[in-house]
Protein backbone atom coordinates (compact mmCIF):
# COMPACT_ATOMS: atom_id res chain seq x y z
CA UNK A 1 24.26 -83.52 35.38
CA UNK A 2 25.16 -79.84 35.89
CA UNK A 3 22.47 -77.25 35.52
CA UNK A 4 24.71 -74.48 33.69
CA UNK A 5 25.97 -76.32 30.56
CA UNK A 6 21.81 -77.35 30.20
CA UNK A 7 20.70 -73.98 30.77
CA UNK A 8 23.05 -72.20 28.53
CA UNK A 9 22.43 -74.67 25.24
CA UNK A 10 18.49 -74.29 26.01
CA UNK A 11 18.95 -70.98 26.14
CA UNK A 12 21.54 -70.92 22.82
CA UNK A 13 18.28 -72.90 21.27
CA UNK A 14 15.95 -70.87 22.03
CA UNK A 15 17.68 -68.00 20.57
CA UNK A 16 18.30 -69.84 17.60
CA UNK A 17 14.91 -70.70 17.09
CA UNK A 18 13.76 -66.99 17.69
CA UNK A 19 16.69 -65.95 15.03
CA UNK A 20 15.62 -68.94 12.39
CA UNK A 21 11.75 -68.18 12.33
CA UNK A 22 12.41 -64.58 12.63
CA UNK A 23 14.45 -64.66 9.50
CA UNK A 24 13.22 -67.70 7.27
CA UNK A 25 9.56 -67.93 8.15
CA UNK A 26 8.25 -64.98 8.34
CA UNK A 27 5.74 -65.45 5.61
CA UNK A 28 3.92 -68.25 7.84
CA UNK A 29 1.23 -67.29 9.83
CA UNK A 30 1.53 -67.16 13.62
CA UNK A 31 -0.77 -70.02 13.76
CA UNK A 32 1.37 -72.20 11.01
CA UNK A 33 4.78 -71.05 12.86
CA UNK A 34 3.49 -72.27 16.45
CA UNK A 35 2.35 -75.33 15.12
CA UNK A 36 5.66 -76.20 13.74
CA UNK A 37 7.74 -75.26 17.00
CA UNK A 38 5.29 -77.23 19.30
CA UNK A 39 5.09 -79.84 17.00
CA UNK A 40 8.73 -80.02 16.39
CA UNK A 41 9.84 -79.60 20.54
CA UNK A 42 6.87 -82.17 21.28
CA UNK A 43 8.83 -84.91 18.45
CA UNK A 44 12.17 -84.07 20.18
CA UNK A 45 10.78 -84.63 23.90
CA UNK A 46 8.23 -87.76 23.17
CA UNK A 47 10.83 -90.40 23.12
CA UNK A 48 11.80 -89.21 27.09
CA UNK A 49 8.11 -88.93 27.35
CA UNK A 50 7.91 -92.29 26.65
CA UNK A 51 10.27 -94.03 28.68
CA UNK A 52 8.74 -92.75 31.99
CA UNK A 53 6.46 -94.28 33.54
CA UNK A 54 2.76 -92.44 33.57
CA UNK A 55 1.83 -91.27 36.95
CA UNK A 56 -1.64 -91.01 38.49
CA UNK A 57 -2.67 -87.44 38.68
CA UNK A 58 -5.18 -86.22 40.85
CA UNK A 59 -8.66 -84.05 39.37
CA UNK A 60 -7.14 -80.55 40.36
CA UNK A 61 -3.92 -80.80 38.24
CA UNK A 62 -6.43 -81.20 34.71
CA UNK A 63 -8.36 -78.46 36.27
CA UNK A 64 -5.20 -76.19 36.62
CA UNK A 65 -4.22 -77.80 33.13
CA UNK A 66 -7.40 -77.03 31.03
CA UNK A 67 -7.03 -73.63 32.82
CA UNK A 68 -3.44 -72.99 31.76
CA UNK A 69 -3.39 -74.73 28.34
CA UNK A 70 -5.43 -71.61 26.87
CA UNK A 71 -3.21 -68.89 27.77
CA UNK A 72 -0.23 -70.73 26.79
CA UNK A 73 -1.67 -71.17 23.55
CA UNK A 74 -2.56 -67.84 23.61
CA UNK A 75 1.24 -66.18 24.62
CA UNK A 76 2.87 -68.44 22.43
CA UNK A 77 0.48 -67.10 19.38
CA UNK A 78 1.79 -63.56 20.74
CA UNK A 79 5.24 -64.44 21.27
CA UNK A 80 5.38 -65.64 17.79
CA UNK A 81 3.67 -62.86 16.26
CA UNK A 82 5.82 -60.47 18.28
CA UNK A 83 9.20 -61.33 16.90
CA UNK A 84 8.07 -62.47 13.48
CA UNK A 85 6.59 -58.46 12.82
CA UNK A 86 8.97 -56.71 14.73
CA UNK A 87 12.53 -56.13 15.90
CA UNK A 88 13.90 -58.97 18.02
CA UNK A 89 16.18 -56.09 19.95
CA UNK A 90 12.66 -54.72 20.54
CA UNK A 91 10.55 -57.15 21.78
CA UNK A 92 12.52 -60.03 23.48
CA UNK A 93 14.00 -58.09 26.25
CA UNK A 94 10.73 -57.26 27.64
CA UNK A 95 10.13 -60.86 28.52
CA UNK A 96 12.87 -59.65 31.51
CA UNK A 97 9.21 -58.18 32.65
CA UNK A 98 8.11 -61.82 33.30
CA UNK A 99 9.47 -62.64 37.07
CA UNK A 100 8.04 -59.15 38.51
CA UNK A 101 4.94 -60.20 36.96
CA UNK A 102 5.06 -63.38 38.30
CA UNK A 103 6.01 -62.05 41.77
CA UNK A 104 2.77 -60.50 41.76
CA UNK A 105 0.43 -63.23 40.51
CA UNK A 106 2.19 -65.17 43.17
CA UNK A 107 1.45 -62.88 45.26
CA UNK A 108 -1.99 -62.38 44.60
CA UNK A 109 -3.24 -65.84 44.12
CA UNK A 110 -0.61 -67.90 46.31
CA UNK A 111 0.60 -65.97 48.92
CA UNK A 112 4.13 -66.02 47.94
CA UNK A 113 5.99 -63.76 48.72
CA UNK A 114 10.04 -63.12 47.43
CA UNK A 115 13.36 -62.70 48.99
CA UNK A 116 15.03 -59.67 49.44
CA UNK A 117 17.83 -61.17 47.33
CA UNK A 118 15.40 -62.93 45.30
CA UNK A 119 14.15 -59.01 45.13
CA UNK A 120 17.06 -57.72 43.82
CA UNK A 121 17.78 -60.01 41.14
CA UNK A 122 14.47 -59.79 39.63
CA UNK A 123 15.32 -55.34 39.72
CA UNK A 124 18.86 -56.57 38.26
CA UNK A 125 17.16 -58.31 35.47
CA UNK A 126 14.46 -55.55 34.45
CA UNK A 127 17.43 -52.73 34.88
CA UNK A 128 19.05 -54.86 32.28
CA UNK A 129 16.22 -55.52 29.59
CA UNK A 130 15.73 -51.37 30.44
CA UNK A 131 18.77 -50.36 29.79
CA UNK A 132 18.49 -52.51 26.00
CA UNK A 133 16.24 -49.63 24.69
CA UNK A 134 18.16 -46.76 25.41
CA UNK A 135 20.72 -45.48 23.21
CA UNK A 136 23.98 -43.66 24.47
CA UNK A 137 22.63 -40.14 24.25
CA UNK A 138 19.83 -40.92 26.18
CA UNK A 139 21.72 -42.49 29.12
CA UNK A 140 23.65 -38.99 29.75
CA UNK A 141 20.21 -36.70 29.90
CA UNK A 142 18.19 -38.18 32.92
CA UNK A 143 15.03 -36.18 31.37
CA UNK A 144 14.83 -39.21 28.96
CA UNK A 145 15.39 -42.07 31.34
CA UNK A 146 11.35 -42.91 30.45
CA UNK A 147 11.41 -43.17 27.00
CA UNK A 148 11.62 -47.21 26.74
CA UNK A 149 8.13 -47.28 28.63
CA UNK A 150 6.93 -44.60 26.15
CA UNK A 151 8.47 -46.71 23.61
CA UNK A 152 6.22 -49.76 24.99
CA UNK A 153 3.28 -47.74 24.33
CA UNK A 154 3.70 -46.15 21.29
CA UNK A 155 5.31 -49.43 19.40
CA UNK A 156 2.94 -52.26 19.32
CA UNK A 157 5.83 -55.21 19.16
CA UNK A 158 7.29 -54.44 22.77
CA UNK A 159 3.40 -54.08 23.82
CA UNK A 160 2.42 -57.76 22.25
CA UNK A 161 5.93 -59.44 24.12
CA UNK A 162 5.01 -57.71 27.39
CA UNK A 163 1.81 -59.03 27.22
CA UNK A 164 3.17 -62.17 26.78
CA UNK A 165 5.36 -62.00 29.83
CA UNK A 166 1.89 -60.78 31.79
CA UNK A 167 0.14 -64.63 30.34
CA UNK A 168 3.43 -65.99 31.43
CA UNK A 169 3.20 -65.16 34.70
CA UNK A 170 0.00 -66.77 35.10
CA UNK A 171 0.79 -70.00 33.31
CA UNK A 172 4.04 -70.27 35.51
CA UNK A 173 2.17 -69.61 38.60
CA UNK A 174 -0.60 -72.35 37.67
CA UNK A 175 2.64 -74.72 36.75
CA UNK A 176 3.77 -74.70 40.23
CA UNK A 177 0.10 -75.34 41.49
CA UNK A 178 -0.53 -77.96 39.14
């Protein structure tokens, strides 16, 4: 099967989701609305979960899972509070801060280390999810070419999804170990 028609209809579902809880549950809690995601992605995957065979897995990947399952719990609690409160224009595109988080954390507890083109793409990206926060008048006055990390900082909904991306980073580093 080709990658890109996969990639762009999980991403087209994602979105959707994002759009659907931001705009007919947002009187659940975060707790009730990441319940119901989990618990509705975990119905749609168990029947492929199912048909595989169960393989033997050694001690260290439940000790990389028990570590990870917390902060995933804990991002996703975020992530949901994040664009249920707030903006999705103002919090989503700072999960484009994810990769050059996770370039570091591979970094620091792998070794890893990234391309120069690899590099670049990840810059590419963040330019991108930068250039989201800044209205036309501010693109034209260099002076004001900080204000989307002031706006981080001063606006706790791009704060909460950045902090996501920053447990990300962790839980997709301990994914690859596990």
């Amino acid at each position: 099967m080709d990658w890109f028609p996969l990639t762009l209809f999980c991403a087209f579902s994602l979105a959707a989701a994002d759009t659907l809880t931001k705009a007919k549950l947002s009187d659940y809690s975060a707790r009730e609305l990441a319940f119901v995601r989990l618990t509705l992605a975990g119905l749609l995957v168990s029947p492929l979960l199912l048909s595989q065979p169960f393989p033997a897995l050694p001690w260290v990947f439940w000790g990389w899972v028990a570590a990870i399952v917390p902060l995933e719990i804990l991002a996703m609690l975020l992530y949901i509070r994040a664009i249920r409160d707030y903006p999705l224009s103002q919090t989503l595109p700072y999960l484009a801060f994810t990769p050059v988080f996770v370039t570091l954390v591979g970094y620091l507890l792998l070794g890893e280390s990234v391309s120069g083109d690899g590099f670049i793409g990840i810059l590419l990206v963040v330019a991108g999810a930068w250039l989201l926060n800044f209205d036309q008048a501010e693109l034209r006055e260099w002076r004001t070419w900080g204000n989307p990390l002031t706006h981080i900082f001063r606006n706790p909904g791009p704060l909460t999804m950045l902090s996501v991306a920053f447990l990300y980073s962790f839980t997709a580093v301990g994914d690859r170990v596990g």
